[in-house]
PDB file of N, CA and C in Angstrom:
ATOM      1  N   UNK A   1      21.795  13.341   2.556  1.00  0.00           N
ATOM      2  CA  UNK A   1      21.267  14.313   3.467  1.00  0.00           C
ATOM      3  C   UNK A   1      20.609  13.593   4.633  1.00  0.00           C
ATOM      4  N   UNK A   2      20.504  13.808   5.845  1.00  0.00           N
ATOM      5  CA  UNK A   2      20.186  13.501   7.070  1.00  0.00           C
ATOM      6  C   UNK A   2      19.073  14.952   7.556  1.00  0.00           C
ATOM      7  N   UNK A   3      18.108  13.992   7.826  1.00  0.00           N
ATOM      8  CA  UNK A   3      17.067  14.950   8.405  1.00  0.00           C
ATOM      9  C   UNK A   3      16.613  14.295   9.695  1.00  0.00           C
ATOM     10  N   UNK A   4      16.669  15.295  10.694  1.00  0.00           N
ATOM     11  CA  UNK A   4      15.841  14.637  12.274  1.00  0.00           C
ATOM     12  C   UNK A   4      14.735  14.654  12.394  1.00  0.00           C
ATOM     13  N   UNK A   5      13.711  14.515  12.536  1.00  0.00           N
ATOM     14  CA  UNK A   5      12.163  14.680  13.080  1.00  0.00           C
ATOM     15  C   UNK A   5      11.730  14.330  14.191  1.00  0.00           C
ATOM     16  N   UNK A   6      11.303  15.229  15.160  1.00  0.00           N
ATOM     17  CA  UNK A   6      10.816  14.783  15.868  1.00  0.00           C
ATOM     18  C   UNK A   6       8.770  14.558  15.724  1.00  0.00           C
ATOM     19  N   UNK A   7       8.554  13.282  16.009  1.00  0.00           N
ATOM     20  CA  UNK A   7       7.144  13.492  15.548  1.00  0.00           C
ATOM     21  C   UNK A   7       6.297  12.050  16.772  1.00  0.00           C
ATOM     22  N   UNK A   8       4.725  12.441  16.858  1.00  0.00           N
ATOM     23  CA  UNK A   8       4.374  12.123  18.123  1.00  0.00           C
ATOM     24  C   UNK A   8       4.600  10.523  18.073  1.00  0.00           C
ATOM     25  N   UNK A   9       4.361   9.779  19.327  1.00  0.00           N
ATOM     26  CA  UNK A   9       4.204   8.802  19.314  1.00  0.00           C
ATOM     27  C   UNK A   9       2.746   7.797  18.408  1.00  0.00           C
ATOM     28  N   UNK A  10       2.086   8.365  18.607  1.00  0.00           N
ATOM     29  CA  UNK A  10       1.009   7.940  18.063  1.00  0.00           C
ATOM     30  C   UNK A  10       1.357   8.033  16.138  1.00  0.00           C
ATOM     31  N   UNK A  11       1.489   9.350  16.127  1.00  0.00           N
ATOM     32  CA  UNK A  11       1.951   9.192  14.520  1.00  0.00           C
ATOM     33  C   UNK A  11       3.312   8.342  14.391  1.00  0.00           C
ATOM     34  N   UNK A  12       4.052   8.067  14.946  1.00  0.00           N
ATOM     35  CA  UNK A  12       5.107   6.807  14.596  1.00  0.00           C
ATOM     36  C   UNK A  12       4.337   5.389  14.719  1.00  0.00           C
ATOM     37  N   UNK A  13       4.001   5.038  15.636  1.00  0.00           N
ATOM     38  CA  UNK A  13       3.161   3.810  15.764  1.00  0.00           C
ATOM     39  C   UNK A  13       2.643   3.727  14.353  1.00  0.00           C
ATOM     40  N   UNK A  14       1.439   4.885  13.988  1.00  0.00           N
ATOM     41  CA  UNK A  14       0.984   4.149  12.879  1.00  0.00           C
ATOM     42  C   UNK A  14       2.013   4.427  11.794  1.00  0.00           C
ATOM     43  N   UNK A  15       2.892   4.832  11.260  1.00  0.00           N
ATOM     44  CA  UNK A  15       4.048   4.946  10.131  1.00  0.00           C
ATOM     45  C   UNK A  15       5.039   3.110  10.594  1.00  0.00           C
ATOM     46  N   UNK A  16       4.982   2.981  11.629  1.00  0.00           N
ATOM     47  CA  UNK A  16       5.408   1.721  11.420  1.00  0.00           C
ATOM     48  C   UNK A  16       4.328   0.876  11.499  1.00  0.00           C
ATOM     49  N   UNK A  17       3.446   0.982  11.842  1.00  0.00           N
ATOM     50  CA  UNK A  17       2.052   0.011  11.001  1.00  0.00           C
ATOM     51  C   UNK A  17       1.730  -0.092   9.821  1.00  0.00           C
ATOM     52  N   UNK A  18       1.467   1.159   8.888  1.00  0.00           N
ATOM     53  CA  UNK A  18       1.985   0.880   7.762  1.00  0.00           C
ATOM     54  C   UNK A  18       3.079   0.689   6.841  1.00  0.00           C
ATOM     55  N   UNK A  19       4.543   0.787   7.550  1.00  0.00           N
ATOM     56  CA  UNK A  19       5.422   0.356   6.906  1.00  0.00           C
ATOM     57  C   UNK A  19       5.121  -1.153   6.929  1.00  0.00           C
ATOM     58  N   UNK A  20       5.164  -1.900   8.240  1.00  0.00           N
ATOM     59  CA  UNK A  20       5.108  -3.256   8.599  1.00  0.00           C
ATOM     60  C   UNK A  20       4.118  -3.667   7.432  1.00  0.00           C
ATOM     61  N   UNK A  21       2.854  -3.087   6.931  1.00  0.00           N
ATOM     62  CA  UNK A  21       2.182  -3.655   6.263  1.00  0.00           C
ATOM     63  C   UNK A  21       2.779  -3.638   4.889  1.00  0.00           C
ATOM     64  N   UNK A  22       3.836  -3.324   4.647  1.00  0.00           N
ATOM     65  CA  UNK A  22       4.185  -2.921   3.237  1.00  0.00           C
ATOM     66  C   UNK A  22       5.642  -4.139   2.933  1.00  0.00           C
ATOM     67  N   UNK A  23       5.630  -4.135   4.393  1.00  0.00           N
ATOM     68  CA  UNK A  23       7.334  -5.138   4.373  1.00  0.00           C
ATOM     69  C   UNK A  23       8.065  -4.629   4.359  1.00  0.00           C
ATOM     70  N   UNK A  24       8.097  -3.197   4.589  1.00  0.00           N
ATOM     71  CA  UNK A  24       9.411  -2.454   5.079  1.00  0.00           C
ATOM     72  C   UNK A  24       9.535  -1.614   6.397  1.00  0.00           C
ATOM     73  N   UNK A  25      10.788  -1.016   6.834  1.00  0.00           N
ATOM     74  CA  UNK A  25      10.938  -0.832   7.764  1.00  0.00           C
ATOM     75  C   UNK A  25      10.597   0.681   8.198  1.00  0.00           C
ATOM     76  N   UNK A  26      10.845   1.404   9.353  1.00  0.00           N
ATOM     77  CA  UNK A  26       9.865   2.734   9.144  1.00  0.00           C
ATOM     78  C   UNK A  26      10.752   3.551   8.253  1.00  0.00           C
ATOM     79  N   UNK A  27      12.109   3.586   8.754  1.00  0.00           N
ATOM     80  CA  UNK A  27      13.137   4.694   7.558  1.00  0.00           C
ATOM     81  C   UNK A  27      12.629   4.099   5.914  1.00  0.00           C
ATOM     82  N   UNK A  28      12.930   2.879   5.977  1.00  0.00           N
ATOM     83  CA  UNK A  28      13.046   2.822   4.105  1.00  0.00           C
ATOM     84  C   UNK A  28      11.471   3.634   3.853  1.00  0.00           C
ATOM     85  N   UNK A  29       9.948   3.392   4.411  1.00  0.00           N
ATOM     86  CA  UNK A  29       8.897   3.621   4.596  1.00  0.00           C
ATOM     87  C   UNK A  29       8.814   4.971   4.522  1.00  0.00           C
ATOM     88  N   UNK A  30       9.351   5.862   5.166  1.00  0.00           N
ATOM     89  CA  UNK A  30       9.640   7.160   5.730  1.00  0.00           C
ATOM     90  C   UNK A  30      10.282   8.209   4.281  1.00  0.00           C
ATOM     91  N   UNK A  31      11.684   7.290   4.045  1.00  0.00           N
ATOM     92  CA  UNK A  31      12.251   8.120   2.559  1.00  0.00           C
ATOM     93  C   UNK A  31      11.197   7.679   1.488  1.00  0.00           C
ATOM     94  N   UNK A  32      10.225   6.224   1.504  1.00  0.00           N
ATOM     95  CA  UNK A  32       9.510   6.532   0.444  1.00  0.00           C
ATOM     96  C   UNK A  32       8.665   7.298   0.959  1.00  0.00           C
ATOM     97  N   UNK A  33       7.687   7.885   1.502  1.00  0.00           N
ATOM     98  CA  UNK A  33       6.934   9.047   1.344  1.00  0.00           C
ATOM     99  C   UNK A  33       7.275  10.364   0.874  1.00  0.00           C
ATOM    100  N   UNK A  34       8.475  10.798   1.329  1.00  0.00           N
ATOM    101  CA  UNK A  34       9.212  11.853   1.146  1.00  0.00           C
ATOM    102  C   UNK A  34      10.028  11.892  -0.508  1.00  0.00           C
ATOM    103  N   UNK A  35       9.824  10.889  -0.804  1.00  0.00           N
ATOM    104  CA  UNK A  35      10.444  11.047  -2.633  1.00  0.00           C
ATOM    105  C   UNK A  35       9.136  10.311  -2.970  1.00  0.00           C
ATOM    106  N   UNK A  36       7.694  10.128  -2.528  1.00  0.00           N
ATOM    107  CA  UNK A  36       6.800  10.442  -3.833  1.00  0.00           C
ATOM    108  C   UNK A  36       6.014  11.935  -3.242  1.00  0.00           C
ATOM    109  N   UNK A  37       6.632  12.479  -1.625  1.00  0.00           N
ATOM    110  CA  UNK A  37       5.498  14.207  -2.318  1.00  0.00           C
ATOM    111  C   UNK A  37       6.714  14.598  -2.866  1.00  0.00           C
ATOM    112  N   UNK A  38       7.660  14.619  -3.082  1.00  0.00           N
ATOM    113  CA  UNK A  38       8.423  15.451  -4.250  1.00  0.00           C
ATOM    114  C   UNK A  38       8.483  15.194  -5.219  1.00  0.00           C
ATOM    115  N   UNK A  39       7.580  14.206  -5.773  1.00  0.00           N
ATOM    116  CA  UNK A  39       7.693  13.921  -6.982  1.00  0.00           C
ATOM    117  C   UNK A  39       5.815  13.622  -6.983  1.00  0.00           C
ATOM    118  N   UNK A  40       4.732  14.550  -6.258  1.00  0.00           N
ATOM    119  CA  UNK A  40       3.319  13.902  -7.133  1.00  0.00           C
ATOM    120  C   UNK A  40       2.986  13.779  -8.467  1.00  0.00           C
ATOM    121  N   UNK A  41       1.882  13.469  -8.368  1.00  0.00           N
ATOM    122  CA  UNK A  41       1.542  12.528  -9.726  1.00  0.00           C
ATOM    123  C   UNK A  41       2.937  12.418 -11.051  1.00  0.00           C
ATOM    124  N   UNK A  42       3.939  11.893 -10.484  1.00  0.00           N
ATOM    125  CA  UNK A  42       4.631  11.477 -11.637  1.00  0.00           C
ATOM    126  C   UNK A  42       4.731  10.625 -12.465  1.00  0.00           C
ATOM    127  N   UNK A  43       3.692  10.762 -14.124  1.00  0.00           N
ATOM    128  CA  UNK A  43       2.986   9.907 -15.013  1.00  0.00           C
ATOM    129  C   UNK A  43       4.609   8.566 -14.843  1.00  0.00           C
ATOM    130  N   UNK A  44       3.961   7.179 -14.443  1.00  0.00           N
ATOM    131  CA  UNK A  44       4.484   6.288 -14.174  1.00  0.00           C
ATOM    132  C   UNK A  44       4.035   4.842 -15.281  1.00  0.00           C
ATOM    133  N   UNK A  45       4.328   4.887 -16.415  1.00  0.00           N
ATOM    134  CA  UNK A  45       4.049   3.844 -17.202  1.00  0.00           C
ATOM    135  C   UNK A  45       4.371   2.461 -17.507  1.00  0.00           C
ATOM    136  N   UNK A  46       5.523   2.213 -16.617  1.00  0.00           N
ATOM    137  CA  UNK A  46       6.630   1.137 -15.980  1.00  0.00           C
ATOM    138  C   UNK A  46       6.049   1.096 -14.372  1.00  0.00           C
ATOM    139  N   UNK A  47       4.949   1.077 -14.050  1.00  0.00           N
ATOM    140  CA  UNK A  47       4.917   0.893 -12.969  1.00  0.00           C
ATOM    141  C   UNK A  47       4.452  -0.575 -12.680  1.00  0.00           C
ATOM    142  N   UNK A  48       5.169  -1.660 -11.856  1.00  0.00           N
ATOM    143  CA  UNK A  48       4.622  -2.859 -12.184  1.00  0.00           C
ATOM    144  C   UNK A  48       3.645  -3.506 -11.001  1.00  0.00           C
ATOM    145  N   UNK A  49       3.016  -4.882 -11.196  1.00  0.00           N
ATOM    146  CA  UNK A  49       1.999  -4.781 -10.323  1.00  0.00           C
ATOM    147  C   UNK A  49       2.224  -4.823  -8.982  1.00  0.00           C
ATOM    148  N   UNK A  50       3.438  -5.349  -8.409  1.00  0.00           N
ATOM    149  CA  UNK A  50       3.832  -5.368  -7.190  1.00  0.00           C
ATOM    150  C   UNK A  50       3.922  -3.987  -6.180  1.00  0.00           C
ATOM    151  N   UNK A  51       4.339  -2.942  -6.967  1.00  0.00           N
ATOM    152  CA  UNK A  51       4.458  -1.261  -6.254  1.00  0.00           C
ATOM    153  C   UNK A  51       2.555  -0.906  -6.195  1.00  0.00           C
ATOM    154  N   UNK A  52       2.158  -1.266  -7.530  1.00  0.00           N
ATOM    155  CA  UNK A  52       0.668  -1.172  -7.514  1.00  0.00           C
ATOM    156  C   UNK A  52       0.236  -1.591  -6.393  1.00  0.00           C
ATOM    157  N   UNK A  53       0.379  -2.392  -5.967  1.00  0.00           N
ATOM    158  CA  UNK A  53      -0.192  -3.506  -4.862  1.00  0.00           C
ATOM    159  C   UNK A  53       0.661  -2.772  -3.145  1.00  0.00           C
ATOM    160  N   UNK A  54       1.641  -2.587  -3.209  1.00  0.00           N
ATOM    161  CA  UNK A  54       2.504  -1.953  -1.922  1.00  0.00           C
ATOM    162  C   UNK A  54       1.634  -0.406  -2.160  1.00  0.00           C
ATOM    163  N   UNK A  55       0.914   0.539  -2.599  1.00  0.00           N
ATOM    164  CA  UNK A  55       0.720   1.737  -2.830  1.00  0.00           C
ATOM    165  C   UNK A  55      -1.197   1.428  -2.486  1.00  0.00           C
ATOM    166  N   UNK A  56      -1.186   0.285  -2.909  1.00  0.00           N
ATOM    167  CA  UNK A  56      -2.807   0.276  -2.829  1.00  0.00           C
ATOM    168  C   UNK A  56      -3.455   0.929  -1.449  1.00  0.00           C
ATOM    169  N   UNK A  57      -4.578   1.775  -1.212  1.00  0.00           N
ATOM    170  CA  UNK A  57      -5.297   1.964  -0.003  1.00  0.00           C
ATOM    171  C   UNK A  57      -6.065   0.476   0.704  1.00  0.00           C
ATOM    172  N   UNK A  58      -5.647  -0.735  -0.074  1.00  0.00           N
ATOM    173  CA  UNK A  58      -6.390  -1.768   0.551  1.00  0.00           C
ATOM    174  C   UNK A  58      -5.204  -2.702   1.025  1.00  0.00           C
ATOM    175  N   UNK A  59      -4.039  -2.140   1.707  1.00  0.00           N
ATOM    176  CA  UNK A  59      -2.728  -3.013   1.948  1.00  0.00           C
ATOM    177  C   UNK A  59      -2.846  -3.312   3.867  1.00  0.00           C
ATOM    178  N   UNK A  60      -3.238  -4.916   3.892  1.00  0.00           N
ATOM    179  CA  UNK A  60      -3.475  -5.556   5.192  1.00  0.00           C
ATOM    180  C   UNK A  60      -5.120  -5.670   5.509  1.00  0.00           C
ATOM    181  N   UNK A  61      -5.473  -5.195   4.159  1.00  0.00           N
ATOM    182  CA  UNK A  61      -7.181  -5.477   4.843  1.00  0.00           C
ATOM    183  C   UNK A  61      -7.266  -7.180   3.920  1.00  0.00           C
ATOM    184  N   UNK A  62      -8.080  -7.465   4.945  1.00  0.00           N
ATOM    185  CA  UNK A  62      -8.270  -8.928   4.454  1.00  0.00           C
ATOM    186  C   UNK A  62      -9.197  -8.950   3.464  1.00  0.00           C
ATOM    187  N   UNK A  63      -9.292  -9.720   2.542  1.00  0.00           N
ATOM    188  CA  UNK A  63      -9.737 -10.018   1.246  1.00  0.00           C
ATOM    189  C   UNK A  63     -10.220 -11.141   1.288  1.00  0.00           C
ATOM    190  N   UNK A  64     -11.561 -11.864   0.688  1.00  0.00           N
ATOM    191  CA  UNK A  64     -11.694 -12.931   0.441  1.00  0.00           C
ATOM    192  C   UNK A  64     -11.872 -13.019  -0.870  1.00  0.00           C
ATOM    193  N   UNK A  65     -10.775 -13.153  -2.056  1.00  0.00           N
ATOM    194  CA  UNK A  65     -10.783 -13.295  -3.219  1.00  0.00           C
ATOM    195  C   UNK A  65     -11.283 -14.478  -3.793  1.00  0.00           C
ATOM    196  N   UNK A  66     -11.904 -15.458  -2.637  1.00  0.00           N
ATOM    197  CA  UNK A  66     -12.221 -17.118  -3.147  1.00  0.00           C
ATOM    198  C   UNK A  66     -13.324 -16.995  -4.501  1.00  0.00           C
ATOM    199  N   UNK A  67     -13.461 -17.405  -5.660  1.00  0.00           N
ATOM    200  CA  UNK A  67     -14.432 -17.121  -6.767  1.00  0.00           C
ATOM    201  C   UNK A  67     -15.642 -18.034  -5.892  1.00  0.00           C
ATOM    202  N   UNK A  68     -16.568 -17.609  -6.555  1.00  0.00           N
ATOM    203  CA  UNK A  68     -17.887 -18.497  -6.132  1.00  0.00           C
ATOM    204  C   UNK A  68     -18.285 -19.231  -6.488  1.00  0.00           C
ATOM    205  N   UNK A  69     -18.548 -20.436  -6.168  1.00  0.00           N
ATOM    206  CA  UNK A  69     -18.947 -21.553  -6.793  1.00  0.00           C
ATOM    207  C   UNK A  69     -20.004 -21.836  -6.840  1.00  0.00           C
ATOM    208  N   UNK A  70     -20.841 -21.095  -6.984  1.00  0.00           N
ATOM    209  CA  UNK A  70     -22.365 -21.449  -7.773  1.00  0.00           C
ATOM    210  C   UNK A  70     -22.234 -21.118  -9.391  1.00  0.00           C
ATOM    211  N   UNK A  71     -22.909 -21.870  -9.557  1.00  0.00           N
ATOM    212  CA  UNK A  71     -22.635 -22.169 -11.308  1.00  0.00           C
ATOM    213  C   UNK A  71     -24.015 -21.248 -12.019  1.00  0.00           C
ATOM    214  N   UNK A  72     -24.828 -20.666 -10.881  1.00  0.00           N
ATOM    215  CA  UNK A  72     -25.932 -20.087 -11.557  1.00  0.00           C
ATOM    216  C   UNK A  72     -27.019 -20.618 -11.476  1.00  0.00           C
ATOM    217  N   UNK A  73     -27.832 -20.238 -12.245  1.00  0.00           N
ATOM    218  CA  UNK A  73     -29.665 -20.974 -12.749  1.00  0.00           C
ATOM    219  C   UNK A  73     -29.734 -21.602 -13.685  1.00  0.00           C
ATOM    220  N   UNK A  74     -30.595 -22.275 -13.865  1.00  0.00           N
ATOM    221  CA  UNK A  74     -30.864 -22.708 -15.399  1.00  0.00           C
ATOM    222  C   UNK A  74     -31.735 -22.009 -16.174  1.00  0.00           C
ATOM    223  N   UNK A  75     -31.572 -22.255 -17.155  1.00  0.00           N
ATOM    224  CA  UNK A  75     -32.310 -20.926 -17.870  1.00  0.00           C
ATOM    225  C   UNK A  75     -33.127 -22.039 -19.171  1.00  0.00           C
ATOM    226  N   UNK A  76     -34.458 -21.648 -19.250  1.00  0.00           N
ATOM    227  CA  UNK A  76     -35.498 -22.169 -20.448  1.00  0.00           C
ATOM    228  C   UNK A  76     -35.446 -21.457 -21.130  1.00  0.00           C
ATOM    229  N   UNK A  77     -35.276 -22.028 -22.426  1.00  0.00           N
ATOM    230  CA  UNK A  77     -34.753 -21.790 -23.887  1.00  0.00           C
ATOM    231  C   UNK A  77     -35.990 -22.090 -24.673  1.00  0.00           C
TER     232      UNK A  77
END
């Protein structure tokens, strides 16, 4: 099936901002939105961490995941 849309500039800009952030392009980006609202919350138990991670609300925000290297206090015993 082929569907046209016309839709504003501003809302395309950001649909290919977040496609770009996802690594895909705006169509592939575009049919996934449109086959998960036809399908919400569909219990997903095979879902692996990579889609987890492409779906996350934190996709292109920078992260500083570095652990911390303070070792703590010393503590009297």
């Amino acid at each position: 099936m082929t569907i046209t849309l016309d839709i504003k500039p501003a809302v395309e800009a950001e649909l290919a901002a977040q496609a770009a952030a996802r690594g895909m392009d705006i169509r592939a980006y575009a049919e996934h939105l449109l086959e998960k609202a036809a399908h919400p919350e569909e219990p997903s138990t095979s879902k692996n961490f990579v889609d987890f991670l492409r779906e996350s609300p934190l996709v292109g925000v920078e992260l500083n995941l570095e652990r911390d290297k303070d070792t703590g206090r010393d503590v009297d015993l």
